[in-house]
N, C-alpha and C. Protein backbone atom coordinates (compact mmCIF):
# COMPACT_ATOMS: atom_id res chain seq x y z
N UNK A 1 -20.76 -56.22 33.43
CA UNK A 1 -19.85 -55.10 33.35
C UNK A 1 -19.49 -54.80 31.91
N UNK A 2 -19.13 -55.83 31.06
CA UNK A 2 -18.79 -55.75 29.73
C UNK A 2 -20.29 -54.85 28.89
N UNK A 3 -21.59 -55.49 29.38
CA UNK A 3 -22.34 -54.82 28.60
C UNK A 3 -22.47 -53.21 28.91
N UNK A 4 -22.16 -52.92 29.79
CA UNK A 4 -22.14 -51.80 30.30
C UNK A 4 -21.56 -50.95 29.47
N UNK A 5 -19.91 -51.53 29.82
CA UNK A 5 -18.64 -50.59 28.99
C UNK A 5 -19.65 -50.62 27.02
N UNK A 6 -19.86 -51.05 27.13
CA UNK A 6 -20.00 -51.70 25.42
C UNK A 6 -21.24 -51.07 25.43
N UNK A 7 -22.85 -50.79 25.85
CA UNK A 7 -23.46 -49.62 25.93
C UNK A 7 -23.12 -48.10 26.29
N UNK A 8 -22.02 -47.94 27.04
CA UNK A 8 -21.40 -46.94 27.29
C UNK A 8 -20.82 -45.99 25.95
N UNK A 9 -19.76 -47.35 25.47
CA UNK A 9 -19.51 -46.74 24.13
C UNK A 9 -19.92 -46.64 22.86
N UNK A 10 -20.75 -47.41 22.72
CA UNK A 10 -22.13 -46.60 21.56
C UNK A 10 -22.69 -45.84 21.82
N UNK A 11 -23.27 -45.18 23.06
CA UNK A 11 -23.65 -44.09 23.13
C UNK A 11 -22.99 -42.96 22.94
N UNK A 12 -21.30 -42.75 23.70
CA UNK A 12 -20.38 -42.22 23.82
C UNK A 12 -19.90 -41.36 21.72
N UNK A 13 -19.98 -42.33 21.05
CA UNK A 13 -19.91 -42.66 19.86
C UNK A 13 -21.26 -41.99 19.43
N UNK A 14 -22.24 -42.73 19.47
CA UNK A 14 -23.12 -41.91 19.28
C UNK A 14 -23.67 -39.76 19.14
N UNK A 15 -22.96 -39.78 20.74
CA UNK A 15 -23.00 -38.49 20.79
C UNK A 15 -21.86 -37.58 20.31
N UNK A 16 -20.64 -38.34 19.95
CA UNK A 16 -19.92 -37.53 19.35
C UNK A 16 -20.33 -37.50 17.97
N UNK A 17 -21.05 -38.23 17.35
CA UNK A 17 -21.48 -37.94 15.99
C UNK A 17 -22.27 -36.83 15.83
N UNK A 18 -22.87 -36.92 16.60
CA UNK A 18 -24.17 -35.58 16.90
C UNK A 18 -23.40 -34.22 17.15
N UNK A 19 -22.48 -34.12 17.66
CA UNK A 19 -21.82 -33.17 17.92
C UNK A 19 -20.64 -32.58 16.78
N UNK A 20 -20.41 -33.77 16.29
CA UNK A 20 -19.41 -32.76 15.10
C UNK A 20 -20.00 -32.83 13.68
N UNK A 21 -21.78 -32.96 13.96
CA UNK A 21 -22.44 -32.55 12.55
C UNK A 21 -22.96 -30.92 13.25
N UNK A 22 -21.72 -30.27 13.22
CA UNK A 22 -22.54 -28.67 13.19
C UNK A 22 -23.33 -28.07 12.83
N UNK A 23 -23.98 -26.95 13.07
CA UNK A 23 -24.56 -26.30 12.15
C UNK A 23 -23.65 -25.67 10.17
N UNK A 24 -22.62 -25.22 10.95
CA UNK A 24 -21.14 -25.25 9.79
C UNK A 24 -21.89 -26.05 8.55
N UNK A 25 -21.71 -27.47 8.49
CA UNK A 25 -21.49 -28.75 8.13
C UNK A 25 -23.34 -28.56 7.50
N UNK A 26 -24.11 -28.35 7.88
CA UNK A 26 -25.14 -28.20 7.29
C UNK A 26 -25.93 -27.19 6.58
N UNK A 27 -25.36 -26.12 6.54
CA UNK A 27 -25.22 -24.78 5.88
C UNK A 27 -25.22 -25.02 4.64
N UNK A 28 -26.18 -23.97 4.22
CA UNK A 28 -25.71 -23.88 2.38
C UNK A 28 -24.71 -23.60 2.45
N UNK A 29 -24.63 -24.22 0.57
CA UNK A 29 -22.88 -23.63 0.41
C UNK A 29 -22.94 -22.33 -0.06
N UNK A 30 -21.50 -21.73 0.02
CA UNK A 30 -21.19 -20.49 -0.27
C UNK A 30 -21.40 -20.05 -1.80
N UNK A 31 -22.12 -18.91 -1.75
CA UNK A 31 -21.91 -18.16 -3.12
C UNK A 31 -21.19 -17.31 -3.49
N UNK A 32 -20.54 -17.14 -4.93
CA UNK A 32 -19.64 -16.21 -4.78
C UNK A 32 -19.94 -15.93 -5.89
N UNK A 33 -19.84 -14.37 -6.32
CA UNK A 33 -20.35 -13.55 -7.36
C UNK A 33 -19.11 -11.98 -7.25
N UNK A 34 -18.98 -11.98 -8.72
CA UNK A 34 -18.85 -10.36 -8.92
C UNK A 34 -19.42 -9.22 -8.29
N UNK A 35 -18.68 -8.13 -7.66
CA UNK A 35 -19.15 -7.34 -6.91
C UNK A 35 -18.68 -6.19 -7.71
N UNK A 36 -19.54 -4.84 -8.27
CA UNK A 36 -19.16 -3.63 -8.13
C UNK A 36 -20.23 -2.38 -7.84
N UNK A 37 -20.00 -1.56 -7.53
CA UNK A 37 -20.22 -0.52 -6.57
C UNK A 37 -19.75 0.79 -6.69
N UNK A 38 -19.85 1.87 -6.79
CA UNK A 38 -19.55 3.30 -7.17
C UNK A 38 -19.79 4.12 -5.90
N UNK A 39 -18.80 4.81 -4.91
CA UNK A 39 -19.03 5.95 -3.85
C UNK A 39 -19.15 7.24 -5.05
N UNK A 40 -19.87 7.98 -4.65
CA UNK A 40 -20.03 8.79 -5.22
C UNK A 40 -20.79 10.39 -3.96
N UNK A 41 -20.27 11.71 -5.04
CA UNK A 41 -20.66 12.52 -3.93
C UNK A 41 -19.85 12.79 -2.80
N UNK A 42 -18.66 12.24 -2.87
CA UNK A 42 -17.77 11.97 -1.79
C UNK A 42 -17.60 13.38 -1.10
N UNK A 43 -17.64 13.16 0.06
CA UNK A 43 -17.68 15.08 0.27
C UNK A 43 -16.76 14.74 2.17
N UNK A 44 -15.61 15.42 2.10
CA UNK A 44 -14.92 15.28 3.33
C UNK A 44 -15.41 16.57 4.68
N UNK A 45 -16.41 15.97 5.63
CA UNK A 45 -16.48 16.81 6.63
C UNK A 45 -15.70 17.54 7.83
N UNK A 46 -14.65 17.42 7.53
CA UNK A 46 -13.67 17.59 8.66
C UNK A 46 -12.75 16.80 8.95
N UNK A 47 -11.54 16.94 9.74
CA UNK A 47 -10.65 16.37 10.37
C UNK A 47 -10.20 16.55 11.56
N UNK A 48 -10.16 15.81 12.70
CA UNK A 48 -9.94 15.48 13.73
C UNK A 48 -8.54 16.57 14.11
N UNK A 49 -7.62 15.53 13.54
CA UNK A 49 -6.05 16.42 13.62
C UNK A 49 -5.47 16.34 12.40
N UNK A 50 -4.04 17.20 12.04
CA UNK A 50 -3.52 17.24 11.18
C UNK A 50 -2.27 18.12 11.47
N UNK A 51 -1.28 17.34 10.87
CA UNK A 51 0.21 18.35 11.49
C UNK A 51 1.20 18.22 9.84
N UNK A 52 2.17 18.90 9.76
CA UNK A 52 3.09 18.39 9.21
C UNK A 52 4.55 18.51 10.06
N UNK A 53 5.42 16.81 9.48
CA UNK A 53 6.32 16.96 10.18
C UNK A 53 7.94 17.63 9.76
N UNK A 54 8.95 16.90 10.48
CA UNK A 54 9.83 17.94 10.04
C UNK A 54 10.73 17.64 8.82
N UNK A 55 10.02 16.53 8.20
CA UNK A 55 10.70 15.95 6.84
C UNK A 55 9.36 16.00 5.58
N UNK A 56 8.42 17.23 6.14
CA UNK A 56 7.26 17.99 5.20
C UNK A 56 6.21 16.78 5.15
N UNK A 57 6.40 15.84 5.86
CA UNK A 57 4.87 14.60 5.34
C UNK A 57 3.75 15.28 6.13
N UNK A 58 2.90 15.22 5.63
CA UNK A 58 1.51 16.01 6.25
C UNK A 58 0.99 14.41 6.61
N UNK A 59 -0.10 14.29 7.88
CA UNK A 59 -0.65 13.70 8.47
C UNK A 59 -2.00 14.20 8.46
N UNK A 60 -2.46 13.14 8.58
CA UNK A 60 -4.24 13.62 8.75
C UNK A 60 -4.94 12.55 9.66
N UNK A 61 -5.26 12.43 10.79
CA UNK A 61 -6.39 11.72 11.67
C UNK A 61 -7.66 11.92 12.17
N UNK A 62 -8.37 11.09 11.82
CA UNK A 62 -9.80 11.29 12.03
C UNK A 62 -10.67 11.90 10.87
N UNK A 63 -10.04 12.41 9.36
CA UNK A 63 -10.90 12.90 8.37
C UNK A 63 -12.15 12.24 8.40
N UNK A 64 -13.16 12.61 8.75
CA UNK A 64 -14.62 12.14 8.29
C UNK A 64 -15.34 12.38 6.96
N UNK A 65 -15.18 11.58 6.50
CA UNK A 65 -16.09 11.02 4.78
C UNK A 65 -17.21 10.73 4.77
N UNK A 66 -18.13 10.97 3.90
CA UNK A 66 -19.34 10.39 3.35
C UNK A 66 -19.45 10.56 1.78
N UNK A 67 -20.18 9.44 1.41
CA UNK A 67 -20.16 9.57 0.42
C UNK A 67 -22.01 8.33 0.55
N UNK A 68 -22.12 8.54 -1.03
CA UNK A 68 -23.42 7.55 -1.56
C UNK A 68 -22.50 6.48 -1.66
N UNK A 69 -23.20 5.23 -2.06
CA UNK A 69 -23.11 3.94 -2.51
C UNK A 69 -23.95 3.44 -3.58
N UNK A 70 -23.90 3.37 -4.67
CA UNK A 70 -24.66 2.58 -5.48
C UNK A 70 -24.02 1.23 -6.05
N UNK A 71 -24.99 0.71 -6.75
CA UNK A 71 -24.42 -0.45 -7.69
C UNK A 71 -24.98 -1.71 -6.90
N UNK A 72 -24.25 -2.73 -6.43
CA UNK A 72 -24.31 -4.20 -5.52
C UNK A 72 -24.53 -3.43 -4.44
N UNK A 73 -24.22 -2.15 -3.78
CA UNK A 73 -25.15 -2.27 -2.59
C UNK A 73 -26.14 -0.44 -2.78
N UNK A 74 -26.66 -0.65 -2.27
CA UNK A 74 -27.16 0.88 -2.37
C UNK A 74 -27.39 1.89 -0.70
N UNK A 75 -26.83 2.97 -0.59
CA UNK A 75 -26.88 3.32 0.82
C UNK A 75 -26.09 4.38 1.06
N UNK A 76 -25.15 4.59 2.31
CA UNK A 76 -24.81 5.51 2.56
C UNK A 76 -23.41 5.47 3.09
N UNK A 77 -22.30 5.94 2.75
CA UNK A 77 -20.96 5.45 3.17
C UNK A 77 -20.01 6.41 4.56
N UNK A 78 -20.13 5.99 5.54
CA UNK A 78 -19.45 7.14 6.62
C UNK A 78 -18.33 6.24 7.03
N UNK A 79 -17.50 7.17 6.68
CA UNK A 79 -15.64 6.95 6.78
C UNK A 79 -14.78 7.58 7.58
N UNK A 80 -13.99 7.24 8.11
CA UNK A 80 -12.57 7.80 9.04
C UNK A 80 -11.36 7.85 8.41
N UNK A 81 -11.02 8.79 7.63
CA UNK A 81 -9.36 8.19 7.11
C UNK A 81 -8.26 8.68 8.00
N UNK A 82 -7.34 8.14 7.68
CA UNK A 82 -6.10 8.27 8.31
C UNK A 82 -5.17 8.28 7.03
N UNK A 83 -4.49 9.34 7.28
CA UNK A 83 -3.44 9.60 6.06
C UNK A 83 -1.85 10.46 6.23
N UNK A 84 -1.18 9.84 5.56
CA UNK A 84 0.42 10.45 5.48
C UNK A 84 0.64 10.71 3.90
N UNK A 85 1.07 11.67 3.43
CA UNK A 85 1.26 12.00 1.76
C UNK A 85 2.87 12.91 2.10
N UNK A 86 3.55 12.72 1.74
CA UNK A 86 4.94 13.48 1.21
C UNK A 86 4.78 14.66 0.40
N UNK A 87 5.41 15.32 0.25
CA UNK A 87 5.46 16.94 -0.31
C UNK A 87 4.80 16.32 -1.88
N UNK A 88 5.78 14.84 -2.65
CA UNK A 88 5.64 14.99 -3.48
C UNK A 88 4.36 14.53 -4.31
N UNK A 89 3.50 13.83 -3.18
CA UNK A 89 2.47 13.05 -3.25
C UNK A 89 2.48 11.83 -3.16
N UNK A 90 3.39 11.24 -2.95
CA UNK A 90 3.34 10.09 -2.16
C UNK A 90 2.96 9.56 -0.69
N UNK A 91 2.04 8.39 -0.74
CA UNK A 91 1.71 8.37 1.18
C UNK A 91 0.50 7.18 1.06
N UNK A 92 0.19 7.08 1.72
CA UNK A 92 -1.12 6.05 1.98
C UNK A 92 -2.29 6.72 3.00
N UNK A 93 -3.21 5.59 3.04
CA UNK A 93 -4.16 6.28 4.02
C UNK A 93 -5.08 5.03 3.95
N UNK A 94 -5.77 4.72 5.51
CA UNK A 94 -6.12 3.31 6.20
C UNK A 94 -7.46 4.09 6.68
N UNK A 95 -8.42 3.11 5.90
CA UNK A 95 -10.04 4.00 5.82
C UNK A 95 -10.90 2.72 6.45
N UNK A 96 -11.64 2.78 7.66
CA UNK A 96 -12.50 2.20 8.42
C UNK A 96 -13.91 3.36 8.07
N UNK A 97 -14.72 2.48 8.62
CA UNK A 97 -16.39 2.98 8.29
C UNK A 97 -17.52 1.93 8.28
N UNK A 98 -18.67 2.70 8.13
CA UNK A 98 -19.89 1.82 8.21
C UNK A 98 -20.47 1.99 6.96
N UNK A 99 -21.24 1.42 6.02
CA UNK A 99 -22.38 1.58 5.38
C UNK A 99 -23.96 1.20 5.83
N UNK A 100 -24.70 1.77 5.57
CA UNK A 100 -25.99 2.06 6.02
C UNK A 100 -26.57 2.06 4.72
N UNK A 101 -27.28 0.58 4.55
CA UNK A 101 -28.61 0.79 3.95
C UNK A 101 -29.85 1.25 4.49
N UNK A 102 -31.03 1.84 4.08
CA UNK A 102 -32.12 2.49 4.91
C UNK A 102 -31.21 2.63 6.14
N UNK A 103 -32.09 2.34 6.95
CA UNK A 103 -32.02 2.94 8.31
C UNK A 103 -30.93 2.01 9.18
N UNK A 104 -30.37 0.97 8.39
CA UNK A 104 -29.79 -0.08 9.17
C UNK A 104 -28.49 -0.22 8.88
N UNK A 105 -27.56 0.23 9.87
CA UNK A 105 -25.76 -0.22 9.90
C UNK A 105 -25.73 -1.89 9.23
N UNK A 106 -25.68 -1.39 7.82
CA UNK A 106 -25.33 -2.78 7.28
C UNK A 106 -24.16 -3.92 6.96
N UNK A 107 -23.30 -2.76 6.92
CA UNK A 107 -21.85 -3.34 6.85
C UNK A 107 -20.77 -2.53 7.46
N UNK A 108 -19.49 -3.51 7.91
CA UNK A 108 -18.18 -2.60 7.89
C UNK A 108 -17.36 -2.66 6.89
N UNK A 109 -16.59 -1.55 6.68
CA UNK A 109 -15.95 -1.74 5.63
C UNK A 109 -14.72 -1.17 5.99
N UNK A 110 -13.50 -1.46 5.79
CA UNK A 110 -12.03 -0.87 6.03
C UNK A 110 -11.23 -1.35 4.43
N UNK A 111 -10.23 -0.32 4.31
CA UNK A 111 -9.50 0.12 3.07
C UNK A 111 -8.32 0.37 3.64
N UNK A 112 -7.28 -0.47 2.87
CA UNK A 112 -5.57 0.32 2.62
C UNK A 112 -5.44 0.55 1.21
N UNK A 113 -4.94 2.27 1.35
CA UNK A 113 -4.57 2.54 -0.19
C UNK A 113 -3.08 3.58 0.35
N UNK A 114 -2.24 2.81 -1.16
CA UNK A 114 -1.08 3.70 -1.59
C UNK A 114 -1.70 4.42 -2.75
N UNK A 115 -0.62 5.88 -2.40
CA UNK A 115 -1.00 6.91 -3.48
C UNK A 115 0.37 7.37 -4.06
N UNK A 116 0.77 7.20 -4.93
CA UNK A 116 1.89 8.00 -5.62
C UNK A 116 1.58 9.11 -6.53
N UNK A 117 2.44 10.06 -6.30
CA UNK A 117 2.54 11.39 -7.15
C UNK A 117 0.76 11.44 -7.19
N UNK A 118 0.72 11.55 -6.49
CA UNK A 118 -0.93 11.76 -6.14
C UNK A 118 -2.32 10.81 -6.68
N UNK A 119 -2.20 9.90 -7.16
CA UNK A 119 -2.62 8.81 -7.75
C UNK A 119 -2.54 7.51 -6.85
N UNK A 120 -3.81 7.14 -6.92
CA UNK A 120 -4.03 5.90 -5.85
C UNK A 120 -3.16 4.80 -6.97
N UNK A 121 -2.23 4.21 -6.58
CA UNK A 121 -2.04 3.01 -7.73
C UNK A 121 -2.07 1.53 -6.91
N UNK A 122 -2.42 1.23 -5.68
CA UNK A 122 -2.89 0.11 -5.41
C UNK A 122 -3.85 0.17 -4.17
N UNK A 123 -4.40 -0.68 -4.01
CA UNK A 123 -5.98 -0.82 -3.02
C UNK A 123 -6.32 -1.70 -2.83
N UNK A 124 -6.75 -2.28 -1.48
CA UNK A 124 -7.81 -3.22 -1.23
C UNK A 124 -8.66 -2.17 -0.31
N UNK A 125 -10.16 -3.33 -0.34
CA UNK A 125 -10.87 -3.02 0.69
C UNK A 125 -11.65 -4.45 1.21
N UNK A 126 -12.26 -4.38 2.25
CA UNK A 126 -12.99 -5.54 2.95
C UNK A 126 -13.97 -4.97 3.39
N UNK A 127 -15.22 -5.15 3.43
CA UNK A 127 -16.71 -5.00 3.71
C UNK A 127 -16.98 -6.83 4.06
N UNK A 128 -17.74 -6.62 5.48
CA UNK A 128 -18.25 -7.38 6.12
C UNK A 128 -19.79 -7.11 6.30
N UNK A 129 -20.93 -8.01 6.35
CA UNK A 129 -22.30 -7.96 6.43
C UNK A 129 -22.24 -7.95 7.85
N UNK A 130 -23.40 -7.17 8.80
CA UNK A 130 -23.86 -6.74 9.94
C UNK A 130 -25.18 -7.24 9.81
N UNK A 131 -25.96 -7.46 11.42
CA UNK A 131 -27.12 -7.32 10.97
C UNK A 131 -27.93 -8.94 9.78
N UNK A 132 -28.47 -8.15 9.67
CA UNK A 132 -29.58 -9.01 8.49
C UNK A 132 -28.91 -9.07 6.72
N UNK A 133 -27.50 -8.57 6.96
CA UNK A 133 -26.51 -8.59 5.86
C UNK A 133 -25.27 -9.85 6.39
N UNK A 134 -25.52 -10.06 7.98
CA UNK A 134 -24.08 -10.96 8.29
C UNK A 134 -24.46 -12.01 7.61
N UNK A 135 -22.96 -13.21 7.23
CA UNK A 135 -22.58 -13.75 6.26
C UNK A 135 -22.48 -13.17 5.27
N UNK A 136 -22.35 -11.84 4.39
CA UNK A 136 -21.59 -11.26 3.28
C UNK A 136 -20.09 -10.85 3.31
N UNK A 137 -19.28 -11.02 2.83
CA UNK A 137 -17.88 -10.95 2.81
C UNK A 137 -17.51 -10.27 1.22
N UNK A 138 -17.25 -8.78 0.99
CA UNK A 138 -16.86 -8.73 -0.04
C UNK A 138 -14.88 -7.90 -0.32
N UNK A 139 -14.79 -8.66 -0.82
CA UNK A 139 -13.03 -8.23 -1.52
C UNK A 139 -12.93 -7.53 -2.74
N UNK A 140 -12.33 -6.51 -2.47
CA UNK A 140 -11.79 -6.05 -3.86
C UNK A 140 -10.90 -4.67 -3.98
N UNK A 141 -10.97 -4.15 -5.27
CA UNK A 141 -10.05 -2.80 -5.26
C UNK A 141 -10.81 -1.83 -5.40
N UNK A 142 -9.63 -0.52 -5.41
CA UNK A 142 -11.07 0.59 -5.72
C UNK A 142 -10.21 1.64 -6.65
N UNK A 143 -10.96 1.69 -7.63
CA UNK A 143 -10.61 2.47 -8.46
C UNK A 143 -10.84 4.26 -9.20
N UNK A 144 -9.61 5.07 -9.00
CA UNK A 144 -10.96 6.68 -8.99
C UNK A 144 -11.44 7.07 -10.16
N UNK A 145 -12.16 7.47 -10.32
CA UNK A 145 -13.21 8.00 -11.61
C UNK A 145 -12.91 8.83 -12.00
N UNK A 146 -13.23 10.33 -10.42
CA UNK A 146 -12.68 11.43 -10.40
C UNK A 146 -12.76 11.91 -9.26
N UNK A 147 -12.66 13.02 -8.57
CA UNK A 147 -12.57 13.73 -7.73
C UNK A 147 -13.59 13.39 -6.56
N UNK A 148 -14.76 12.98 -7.22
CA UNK A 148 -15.99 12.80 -6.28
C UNK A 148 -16.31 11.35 -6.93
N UNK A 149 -15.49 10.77 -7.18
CA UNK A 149 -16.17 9.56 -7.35
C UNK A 149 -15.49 8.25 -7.50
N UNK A 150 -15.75 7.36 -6.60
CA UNK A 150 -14.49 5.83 -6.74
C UNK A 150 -15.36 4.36 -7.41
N UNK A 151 -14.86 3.37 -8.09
CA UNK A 151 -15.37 2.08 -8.21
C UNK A 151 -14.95 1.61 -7.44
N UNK A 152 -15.18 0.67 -6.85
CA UNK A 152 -15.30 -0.34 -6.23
C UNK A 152 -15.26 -1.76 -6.90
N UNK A 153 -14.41 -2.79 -7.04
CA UNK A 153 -15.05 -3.75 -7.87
C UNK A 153 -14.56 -5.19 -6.88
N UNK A 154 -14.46 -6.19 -6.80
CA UNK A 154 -14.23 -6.98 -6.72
C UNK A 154 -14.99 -8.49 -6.57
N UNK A 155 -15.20 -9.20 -5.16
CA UNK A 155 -16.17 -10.34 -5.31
C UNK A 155 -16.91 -10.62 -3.84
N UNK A 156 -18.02 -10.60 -3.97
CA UNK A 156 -19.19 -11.29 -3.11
C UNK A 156 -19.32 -12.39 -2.45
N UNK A 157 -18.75 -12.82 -1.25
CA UNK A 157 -18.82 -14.54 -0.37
C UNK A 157 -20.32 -14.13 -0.27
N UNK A 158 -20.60 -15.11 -0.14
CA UNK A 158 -22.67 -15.01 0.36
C UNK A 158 -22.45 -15.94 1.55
N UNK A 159 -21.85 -16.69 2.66
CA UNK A 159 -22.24 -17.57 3.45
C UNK A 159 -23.59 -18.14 4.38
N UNK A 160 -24.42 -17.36 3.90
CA UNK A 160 -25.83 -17.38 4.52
C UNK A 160 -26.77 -18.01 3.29
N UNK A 161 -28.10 -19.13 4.29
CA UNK A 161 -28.63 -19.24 3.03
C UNK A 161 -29.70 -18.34 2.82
């Protein structure tokens, strides 16, 4: 009986070793690199809805964006914003979308930006890899150029080897 229990639990032992060497645990490690990137061409196709209310903030849902992508990624940028701005230019606006390299939904990407007196003065965004891009994770801000054109800058997770 004893050898039993006592083969029992080396095996027991055994297989939990096997089991908490994951795949995780054997993965390259992560790379992380400088990321920047330029939308450009930015051209707004429409909007869904849009009202103003009774303290003058204009609303906007569903604006559809496109724009190019160059730089760290190269492709095509299609966007949804959502936006509130005040008479005086103050407001934000919460931007979801896809990028498309060639032919392939490569990433998602979502954005919160404040705008004062009409000027973006703070930003993030998050882009996630899809596809034959999953494991990319990139962070950063975005900065405007001009009218038709934003940077992008921040940093590159690589979790894939």
């Amino acid at each position: 009986m004893k050898r039993l229990s006592l083969a029992f639990l080396v095996v027991l032992v055994s297989v939990l070793a096997l089991v908490s060497t994951s795949t995780t645990a054997l993965a390259a490690p992560a790379t992380k690199e400088p990321f920047s990137a330029t939308l450009q061409d930015i051209v707004s196709l429409g909007v869904e809805r849009w009202w103003i209310d009774e303290e003058g903030t204009m609303h906007a849902r569903g604006m559809v964006v496109t724009a190019n992508i160059t730089g760290d990624i190269n492709g095509q940028v299609n966007i949804t914003v959502n936006m509130n701005m005040d008479t005086s230019g103050y407001g934000d606006e919460q931007v979801k979308g896809v990028i498309t390299v060639g032919s392939e939904e490569a990433y998602r990407m979502t954005a919160d930006i404040t705008i004062e007196a009409g000027v973006i003065t703070s930003s993030n965004f998050v882009i996630h890899g899809m596809g034959s891009y999953k494991g990319i994770h990139i962070t950063g801000t975005i900065t405007p150029i001009d009218p038709t054109h934003v940077l992008l800058t921040g940093t590159k997770l690589t979790t894939k080897p």
